[in-house]
PDB file of N, CA and C in Angstrom:
ATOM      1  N   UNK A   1     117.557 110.743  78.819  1.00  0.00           N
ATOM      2  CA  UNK A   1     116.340 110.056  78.473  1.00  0.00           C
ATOM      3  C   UNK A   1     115.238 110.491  79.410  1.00  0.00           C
ATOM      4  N   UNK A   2     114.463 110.022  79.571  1.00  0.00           N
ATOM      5  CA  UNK A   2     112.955 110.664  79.848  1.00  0.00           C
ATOM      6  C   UNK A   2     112.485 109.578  80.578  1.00  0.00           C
ATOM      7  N   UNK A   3     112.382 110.055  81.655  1.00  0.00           N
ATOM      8  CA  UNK A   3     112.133 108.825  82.952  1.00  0.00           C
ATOM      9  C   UNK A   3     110.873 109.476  83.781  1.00  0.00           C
ATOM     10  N   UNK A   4     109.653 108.244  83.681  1.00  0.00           N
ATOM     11  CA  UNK A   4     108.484 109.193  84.502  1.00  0.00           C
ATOM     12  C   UNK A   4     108.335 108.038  85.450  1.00  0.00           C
ATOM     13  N   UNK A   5     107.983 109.097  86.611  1.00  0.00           N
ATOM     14  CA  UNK A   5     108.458 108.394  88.404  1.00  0.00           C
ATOM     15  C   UNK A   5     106.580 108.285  88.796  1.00  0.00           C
ATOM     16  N   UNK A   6     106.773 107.694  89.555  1.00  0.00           N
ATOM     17  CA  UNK A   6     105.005 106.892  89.929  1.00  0.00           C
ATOM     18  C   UNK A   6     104.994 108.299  90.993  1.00  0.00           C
ATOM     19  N   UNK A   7     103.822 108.584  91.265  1.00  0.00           N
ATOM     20  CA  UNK A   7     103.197 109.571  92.373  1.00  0.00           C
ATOM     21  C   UNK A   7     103.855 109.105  93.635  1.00  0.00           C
ATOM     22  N   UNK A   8     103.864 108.169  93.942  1.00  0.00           N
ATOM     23  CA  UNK A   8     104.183 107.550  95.280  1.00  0.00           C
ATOM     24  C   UNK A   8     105.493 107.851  95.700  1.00  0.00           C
ATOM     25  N   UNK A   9     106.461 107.920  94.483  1.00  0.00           N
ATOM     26  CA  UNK A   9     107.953 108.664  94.618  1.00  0.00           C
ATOM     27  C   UNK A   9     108.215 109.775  93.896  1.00  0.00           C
ATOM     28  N   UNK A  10     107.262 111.337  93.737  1.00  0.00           N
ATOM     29  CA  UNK A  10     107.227 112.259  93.722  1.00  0.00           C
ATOM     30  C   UNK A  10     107.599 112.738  94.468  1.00  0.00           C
ATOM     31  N   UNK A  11     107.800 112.727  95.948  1.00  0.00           N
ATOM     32  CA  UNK A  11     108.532 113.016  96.461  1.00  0.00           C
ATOM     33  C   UNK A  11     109.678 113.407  96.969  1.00  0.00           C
ATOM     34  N   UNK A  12     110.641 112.509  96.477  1.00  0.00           N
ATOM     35  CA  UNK A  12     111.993 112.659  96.333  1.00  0.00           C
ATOM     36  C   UNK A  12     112.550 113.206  94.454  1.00  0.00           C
ATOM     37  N   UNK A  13     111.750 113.408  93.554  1.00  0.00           N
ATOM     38  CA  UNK A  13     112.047 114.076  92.688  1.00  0.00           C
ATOM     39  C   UNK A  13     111.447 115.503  92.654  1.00  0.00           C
ATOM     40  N   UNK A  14     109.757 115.528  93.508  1.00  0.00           N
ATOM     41  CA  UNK A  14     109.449 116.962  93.134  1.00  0.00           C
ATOM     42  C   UNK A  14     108.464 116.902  91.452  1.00  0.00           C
ATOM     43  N   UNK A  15     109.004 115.844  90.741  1.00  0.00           N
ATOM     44  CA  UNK A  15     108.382 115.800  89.243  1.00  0.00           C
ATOM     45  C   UNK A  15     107.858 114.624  89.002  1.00  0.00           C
ATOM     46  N   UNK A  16     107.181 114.739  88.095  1.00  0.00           N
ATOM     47  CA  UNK A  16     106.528 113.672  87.315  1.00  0.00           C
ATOM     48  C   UNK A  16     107.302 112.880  86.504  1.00  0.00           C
ATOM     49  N   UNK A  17     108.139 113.714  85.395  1.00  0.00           N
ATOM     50  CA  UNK A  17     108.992 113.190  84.854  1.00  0.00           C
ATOM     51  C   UNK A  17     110.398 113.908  84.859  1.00  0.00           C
ATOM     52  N   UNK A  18     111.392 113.333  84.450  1.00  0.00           N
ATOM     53  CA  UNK A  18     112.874 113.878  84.970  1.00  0.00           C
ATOM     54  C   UNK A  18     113.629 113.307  83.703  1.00  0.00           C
ATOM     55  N   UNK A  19     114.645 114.112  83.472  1.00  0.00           N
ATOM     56  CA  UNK A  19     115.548 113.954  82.450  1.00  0.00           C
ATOM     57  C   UNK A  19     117.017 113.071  82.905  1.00  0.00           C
ATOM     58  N   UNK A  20     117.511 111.996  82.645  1.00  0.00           N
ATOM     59  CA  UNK A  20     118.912 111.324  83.258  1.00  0.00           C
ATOM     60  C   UNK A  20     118.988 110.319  81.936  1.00  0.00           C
ATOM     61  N   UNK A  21     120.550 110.121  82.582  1.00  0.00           N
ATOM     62  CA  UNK A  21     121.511 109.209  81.624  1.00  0.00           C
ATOM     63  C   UNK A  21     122.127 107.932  82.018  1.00  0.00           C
ATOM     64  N   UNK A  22     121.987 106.920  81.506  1.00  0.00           N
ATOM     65  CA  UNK A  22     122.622 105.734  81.793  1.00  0.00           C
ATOM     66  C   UNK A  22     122.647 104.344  80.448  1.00  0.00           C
ATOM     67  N   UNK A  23     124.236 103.926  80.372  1.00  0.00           N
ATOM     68  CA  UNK A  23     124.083 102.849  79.329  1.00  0.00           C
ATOM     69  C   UNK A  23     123.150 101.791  79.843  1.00  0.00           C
ATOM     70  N   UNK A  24     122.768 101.504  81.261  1.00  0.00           N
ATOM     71  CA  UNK A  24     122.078  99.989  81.732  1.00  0.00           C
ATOM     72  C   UNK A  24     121.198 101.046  82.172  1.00  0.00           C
ATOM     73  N   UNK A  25     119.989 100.149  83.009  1.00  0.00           N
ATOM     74  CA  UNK A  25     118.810 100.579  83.756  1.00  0.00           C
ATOM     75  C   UNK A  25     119.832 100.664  84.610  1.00  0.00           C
ATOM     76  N   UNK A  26     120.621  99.579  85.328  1.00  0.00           N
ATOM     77  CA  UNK A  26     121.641  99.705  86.567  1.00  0.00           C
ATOM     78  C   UNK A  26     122.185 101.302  86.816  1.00  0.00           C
ATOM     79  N   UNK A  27     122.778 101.644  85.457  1.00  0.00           N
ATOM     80  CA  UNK A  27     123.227 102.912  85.533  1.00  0.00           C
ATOM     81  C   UNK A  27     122.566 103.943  85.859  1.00  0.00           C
ATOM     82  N   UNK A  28     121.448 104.582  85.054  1.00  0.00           N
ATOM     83  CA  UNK A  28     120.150 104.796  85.276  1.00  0.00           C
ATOM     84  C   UNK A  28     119.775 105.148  86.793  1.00  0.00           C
ATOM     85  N   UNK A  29     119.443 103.840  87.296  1.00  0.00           N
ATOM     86  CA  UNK A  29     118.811 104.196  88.517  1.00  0.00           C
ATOM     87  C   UNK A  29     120.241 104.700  89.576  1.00  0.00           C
ATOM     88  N   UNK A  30     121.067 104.582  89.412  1.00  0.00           N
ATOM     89  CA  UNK A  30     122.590 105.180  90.323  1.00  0.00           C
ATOM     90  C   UNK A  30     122.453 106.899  89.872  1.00  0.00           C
ATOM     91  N   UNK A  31     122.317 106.715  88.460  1.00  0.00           N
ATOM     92  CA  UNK A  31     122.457 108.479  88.305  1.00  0.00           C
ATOM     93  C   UNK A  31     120.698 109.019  89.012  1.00  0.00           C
ATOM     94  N   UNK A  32     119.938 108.301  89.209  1.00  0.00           N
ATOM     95  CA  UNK A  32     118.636 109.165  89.564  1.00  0.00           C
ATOM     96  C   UNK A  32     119.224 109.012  91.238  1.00  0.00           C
ATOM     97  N   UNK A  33     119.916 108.150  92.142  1.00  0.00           N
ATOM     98  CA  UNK A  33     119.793 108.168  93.012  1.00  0.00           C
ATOM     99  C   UNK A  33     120.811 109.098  93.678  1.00  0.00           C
ATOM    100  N   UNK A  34     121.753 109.461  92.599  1.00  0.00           N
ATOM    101  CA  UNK A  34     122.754 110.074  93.093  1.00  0.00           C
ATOM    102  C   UNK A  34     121.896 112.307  93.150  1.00  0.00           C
ATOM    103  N   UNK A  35     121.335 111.880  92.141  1.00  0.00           N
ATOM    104  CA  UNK A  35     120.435 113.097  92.294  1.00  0.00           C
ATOM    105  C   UNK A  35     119.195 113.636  93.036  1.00  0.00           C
ATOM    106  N   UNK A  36     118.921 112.328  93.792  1.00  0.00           N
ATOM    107  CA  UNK A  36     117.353 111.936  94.433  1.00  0.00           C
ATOM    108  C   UNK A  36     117.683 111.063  95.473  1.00  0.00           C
ATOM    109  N   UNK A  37     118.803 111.385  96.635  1.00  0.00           N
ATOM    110  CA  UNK A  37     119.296 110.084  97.330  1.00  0.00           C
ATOM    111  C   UNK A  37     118.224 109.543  97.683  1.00  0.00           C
ATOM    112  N   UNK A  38     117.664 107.923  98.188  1.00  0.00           N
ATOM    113  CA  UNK A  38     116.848 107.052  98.484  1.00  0.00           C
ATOM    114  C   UNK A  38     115.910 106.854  97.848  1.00  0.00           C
ATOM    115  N   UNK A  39     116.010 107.123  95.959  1.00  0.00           N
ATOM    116  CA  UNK A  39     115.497 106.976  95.319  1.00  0.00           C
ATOM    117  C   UNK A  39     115.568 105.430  94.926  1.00  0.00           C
ATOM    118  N   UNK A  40     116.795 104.794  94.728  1.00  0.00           N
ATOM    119  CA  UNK A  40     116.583 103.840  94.207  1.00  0.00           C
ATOM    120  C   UNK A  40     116.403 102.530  95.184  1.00  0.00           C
ATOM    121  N   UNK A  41     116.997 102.707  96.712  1.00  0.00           N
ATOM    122  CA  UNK A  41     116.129 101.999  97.425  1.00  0.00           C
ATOM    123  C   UNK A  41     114.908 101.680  97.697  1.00  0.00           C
ATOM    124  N   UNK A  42     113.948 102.425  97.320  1.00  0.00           N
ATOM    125  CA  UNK A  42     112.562 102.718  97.294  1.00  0.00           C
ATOM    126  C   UNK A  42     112.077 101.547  95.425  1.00  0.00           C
ATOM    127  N   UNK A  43     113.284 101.069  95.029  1.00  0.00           N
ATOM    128  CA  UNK A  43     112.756 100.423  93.590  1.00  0.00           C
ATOM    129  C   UNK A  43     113.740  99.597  93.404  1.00  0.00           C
ATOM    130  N   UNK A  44     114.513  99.258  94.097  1.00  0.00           N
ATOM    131  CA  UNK A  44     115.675  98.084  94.010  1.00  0.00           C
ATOM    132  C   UNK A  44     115.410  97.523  95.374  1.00  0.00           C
ATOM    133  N   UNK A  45     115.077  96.233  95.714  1.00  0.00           N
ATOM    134  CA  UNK A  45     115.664  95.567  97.177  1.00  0.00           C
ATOM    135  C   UNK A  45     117.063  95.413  97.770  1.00  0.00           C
ATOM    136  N   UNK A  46     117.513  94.525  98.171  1.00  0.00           N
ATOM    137  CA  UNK A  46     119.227  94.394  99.123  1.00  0.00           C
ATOM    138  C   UNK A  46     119.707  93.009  97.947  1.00  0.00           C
ATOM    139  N   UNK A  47     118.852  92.786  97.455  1.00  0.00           N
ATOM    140  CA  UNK A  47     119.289  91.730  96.636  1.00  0.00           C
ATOM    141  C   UNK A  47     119.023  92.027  95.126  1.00  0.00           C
ATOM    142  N   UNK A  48     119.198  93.027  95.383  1.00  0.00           N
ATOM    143  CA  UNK A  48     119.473  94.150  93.738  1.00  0.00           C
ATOM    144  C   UNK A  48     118.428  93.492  92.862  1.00  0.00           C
ATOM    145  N   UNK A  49     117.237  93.464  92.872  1.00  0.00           N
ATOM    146  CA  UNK A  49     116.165  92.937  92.202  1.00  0.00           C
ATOM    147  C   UNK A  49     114.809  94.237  92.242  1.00  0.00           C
ATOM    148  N   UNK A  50     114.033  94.323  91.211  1.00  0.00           N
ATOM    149  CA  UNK A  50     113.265  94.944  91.617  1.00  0.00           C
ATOM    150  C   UNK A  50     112.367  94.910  92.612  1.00  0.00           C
ATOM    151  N   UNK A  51     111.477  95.685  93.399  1.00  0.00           N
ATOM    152  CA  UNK A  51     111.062  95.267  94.206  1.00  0.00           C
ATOM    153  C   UNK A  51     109.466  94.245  93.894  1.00  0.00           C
ATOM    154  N   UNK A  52     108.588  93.717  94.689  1.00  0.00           N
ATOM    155  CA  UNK A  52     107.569  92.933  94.268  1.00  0.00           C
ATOM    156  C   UNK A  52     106.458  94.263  93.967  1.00  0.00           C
ATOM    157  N   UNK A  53     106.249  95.419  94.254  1.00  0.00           N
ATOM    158  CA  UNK A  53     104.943  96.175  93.750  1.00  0.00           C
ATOM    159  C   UNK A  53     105.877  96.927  92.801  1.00  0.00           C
ATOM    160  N   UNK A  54     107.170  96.851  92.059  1.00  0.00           N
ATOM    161  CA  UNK A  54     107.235  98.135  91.567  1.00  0.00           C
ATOM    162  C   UNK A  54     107.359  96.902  89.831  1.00  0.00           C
ATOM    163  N   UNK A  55     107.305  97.996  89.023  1.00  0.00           N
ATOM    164  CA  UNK A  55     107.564  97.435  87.356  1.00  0.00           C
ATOM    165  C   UNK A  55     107.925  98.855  86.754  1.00  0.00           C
ATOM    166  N   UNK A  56     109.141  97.861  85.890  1.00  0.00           N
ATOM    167  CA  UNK A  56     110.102  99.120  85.169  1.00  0.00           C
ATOM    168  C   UNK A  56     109.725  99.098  83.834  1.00  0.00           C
ATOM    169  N   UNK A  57     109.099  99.482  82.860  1.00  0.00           N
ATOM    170  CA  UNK A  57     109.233  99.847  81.248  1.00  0.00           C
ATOM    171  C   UNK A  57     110.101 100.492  80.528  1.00  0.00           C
ATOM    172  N   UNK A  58     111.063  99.865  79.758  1.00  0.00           N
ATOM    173  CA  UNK A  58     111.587 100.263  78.830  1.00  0.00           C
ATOM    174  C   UNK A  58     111.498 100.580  77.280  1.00  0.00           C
ATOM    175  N   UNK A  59     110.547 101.536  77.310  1.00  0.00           N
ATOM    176  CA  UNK A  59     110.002 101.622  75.830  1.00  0.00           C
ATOM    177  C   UNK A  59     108.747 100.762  75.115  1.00  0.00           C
ATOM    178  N   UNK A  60     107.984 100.916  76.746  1.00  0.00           N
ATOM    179  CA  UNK A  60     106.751  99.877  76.610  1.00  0.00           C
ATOM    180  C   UNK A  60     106.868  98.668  76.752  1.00  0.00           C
ATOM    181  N   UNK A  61     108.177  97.849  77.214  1.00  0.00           N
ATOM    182  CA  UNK A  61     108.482  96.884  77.369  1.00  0.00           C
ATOM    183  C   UNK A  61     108.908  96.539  78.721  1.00  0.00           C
ATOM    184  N   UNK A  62     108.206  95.392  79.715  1.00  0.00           N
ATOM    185  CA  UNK A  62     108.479  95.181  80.901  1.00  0.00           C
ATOM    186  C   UNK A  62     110.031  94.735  80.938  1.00  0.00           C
ATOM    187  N   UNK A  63     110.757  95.320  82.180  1.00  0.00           N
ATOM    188  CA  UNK A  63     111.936  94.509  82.299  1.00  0.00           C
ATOM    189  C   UNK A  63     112.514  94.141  83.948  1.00  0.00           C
ATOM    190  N   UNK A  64     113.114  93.215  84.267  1.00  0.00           N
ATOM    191  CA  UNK A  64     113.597  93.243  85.563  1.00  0.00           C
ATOM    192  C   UNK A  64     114.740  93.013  85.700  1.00  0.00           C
ATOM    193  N   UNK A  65     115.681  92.947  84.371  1.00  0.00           N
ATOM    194  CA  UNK A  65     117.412  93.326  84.169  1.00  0.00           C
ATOM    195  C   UNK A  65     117.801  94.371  84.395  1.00  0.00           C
ATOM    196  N   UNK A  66     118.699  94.663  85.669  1.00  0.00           N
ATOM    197  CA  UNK A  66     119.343  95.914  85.427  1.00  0.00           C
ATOM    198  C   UNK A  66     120.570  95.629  85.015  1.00  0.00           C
ATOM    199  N   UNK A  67     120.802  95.219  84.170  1.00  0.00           N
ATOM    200  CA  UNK A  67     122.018  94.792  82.818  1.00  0.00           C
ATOM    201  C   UNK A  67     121.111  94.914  81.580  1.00  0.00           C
ATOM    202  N   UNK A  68     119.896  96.191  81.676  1.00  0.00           N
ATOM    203  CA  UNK A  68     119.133  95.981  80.064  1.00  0.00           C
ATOM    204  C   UNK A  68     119.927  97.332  79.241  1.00  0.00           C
ATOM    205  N   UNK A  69     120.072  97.281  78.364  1.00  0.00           N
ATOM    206  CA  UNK A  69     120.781  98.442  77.783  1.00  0.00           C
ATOM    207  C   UNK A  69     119.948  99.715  77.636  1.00  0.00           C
ATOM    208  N   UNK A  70     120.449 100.561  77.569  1.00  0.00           N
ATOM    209  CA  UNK A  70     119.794 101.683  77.329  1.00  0.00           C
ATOM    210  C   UNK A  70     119.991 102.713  76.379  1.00  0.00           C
ATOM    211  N   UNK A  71     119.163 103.476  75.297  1.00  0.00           N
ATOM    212  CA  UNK A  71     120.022 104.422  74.262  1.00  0.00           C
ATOM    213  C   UNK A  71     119.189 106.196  75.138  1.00  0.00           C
ATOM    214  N   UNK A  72     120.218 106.924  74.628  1.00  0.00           N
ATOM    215  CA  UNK A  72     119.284 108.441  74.884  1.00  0.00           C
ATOM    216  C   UNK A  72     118.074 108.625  74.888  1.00  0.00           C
ATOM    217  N   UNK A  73     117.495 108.067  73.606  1.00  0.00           N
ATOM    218  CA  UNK A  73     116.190 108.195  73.085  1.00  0.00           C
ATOM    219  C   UNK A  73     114.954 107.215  73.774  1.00  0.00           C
ATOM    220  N   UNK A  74     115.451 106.410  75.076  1.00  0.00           N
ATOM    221  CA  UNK A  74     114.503 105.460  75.304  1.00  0.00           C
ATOM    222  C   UNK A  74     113.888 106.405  76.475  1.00  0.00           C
ATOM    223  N   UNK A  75     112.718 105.702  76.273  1.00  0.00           N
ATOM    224  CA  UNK A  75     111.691 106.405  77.402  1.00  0.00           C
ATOM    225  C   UNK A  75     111.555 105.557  78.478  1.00  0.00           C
ATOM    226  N   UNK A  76     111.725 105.793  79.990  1.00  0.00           N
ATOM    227  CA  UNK A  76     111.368 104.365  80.874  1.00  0.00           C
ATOM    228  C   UNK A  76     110.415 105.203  81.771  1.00  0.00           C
ATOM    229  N   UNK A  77     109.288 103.737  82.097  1.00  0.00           N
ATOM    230  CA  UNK A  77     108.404 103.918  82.916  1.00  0.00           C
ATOM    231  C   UNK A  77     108.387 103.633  83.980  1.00  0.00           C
ATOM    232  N   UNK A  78     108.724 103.916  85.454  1.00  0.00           N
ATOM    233  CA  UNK A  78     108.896 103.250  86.637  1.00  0.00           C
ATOM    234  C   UNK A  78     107.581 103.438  87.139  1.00  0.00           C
ATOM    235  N   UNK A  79     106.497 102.327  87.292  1.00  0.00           N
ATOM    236  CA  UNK A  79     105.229 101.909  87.834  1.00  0.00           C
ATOM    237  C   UNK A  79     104.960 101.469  89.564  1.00  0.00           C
ATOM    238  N   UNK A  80     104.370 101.495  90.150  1.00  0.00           N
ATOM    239  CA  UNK A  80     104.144 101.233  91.738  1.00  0.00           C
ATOM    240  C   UNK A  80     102.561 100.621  91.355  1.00  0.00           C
ATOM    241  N   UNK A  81     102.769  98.944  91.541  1.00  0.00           N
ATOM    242  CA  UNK A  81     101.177  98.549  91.781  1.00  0.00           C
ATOM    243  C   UNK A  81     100.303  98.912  92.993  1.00  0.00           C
ATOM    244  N   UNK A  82      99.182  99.268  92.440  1.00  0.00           N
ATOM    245  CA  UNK A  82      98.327  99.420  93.923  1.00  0.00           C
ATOM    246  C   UNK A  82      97.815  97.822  93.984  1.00  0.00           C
ATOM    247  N   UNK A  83      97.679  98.255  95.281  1.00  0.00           N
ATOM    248  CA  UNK A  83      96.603  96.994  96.203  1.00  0.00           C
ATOM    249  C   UNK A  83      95.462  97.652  97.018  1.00  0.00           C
ATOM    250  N   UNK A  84      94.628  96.460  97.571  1.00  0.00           N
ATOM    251  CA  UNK A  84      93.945  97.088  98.468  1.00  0.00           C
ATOM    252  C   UNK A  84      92.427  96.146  98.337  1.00  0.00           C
ATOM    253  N   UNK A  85      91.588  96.873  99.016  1.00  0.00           N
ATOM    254  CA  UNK A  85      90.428  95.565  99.092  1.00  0.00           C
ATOM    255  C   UNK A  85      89.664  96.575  99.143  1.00  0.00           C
TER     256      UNK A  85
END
């Protein structure tokens, strides 16, 4: 599936968007991290929740289950809010 990563964690992919596989988001973010180590710390906390600036889209749809299902064909958006004054 077709996973596009926020600028802020370009870094550890190198890309904008990246190709990976997983039945859950859970899965998902294990196979990006296993390819991108400290990828998914950077978007999961210690209490396996997303973090408070980041938001995940699943096919244009906000989610914060990583028990949400996933097919080949879904597109996910991993977002980083800005702040600032």
């Amino acid at each position: 599936m077709n996973v596009l990563i926020p600028s802020a964690l370009q870094s550890y992919t190198a890309a904008k968007r990246v190709q990976a596989n997983g039945d859950t988001l859970e899965a998902l973010l294990a196979e990006l991290d296993r390819r991108y180590p400290g990828l998914r710390f950077r978007i999961i906390d210690e209490q396996d929740r997303t973090r408070a600036h980041i938001r995940i889209f699943v096919n244009g749809e906000q989610t914060f289950d990583l028990c949400h299902p996933l097919a080949p064909e879904d597109e996910v958006v991993i977002m980083q809010a800005l702040s600032g004054g």
